[in-house]
Protein backbone atom coordinates (compact mmCIF):
# COMPACT_ATOMS: atom_id res chain seq x y z
CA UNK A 1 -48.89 34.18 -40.70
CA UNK A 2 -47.80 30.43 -40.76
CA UNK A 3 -44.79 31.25 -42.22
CA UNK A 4 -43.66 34.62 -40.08
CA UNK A 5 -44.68 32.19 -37.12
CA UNK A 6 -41.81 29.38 -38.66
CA UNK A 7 -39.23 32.03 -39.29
CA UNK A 8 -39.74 32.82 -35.26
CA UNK A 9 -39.78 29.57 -34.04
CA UNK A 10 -36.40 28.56 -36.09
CA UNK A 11 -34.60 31.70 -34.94
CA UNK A 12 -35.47 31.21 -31.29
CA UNK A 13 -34.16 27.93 -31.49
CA UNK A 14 -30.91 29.15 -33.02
CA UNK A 15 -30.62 31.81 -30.99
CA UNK A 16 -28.55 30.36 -28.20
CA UNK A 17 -26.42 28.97 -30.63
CA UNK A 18 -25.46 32.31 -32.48
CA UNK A 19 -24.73 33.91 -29.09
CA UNK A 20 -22.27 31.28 -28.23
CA UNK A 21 -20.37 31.58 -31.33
CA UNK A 22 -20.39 35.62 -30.90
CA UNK A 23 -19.34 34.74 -27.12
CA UNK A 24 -16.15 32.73 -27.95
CA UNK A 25 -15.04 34.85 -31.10
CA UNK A 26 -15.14 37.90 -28.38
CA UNK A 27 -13.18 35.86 -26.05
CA UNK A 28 -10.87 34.87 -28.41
CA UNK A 29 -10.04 38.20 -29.78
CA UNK A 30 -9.53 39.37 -26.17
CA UNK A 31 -7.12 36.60 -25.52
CA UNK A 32 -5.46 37.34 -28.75
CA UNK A 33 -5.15 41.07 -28.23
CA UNK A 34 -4.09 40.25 -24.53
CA UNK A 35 -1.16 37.77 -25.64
CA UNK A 36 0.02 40.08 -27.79
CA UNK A 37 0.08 43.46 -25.33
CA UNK A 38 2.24 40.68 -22.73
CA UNK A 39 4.70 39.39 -25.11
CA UNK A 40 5.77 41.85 -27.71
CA UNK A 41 9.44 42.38 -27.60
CA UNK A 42 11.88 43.41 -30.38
CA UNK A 43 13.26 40.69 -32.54
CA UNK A 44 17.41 40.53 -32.47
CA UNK A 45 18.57 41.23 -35.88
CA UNK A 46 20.41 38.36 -35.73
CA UNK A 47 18.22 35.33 -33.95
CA UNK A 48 20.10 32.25 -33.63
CA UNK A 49 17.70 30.23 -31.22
CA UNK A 50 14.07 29.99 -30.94
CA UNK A 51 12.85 30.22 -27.36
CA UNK A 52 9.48 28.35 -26.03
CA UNK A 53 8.69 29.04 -22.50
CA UNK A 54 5.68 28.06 -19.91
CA UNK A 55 3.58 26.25 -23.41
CA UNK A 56 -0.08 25.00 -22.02
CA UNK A 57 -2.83 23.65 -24.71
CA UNK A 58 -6.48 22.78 -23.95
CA UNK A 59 -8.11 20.74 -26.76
CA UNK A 60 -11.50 22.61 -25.56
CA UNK A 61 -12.18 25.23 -22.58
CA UNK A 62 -14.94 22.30 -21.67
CA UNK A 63 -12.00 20.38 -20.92
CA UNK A 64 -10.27 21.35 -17.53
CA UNK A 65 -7.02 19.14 -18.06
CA UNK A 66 -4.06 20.50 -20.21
CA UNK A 67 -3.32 18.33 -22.88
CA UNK A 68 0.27 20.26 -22.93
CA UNK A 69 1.75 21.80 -19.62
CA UNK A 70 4.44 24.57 -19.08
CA UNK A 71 6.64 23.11 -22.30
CA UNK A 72 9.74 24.98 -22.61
CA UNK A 73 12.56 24.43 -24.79
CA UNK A 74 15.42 26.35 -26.40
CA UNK A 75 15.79 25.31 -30.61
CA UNK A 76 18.84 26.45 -32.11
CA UNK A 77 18.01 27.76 -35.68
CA UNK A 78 19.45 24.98 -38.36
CA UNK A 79 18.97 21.81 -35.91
CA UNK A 80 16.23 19.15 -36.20
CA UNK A 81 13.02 18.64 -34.01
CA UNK A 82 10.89 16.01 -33.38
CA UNK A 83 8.23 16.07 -30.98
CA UNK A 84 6.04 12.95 -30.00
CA UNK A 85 3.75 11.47 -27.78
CA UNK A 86 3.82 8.89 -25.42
CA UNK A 87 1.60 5.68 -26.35
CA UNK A 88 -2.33 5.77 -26.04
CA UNK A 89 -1.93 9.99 -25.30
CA UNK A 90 -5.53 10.89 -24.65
CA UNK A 91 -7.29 8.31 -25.97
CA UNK A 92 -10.19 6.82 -24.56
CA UNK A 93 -11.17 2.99 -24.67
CA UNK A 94 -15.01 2.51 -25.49
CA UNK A 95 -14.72 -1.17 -24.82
């Protein structure tokens, strides 16, 4: 009985856990099947640029400031890109 009573204890503990994981993999696969319904177009069958338009990135959804914010850029296929970051970029000082 000690031990069924251990096996209940640990998975009521874990349980909030689990159901967070399940909750983002759900909301990811939504967003994913989403994206993909919105920007599905036929590829040229020639492409000579790649086109990046309205770009935002989030580190974490606890986060509520983009850490990238409606990038766009036009890349011509064969030419060199760098991209970079300005000094310090999100870095926090624990001093």
């Amino acid at each position: 009985m000690v031990k069924f009573q251990s096996i209940v204890s640990r998975v009521t503990v874990a349980s909030p856990h689990a159901q967070r994981i399940v909750a983002e993999i759900d909301q990811s696969e939504a967003g994913s099947a989403e994206a993909a319904r919105i920007t599905q177009r036929a590829v040229p069958a020639r492409p000579s640029e790649l086109l990046i338009d309205h770009v935002n990135f989030l580190y974490s959804a606890d986060n509520a400031v983009d850490a990238v914010s409606g990038v766009a850029m036009r890349i011509t296929f064969g030419s060199a890109v760098a991209l970079g970051r300005s000094l310090r970029c999100g870095k926090v000082n624990h001093d």
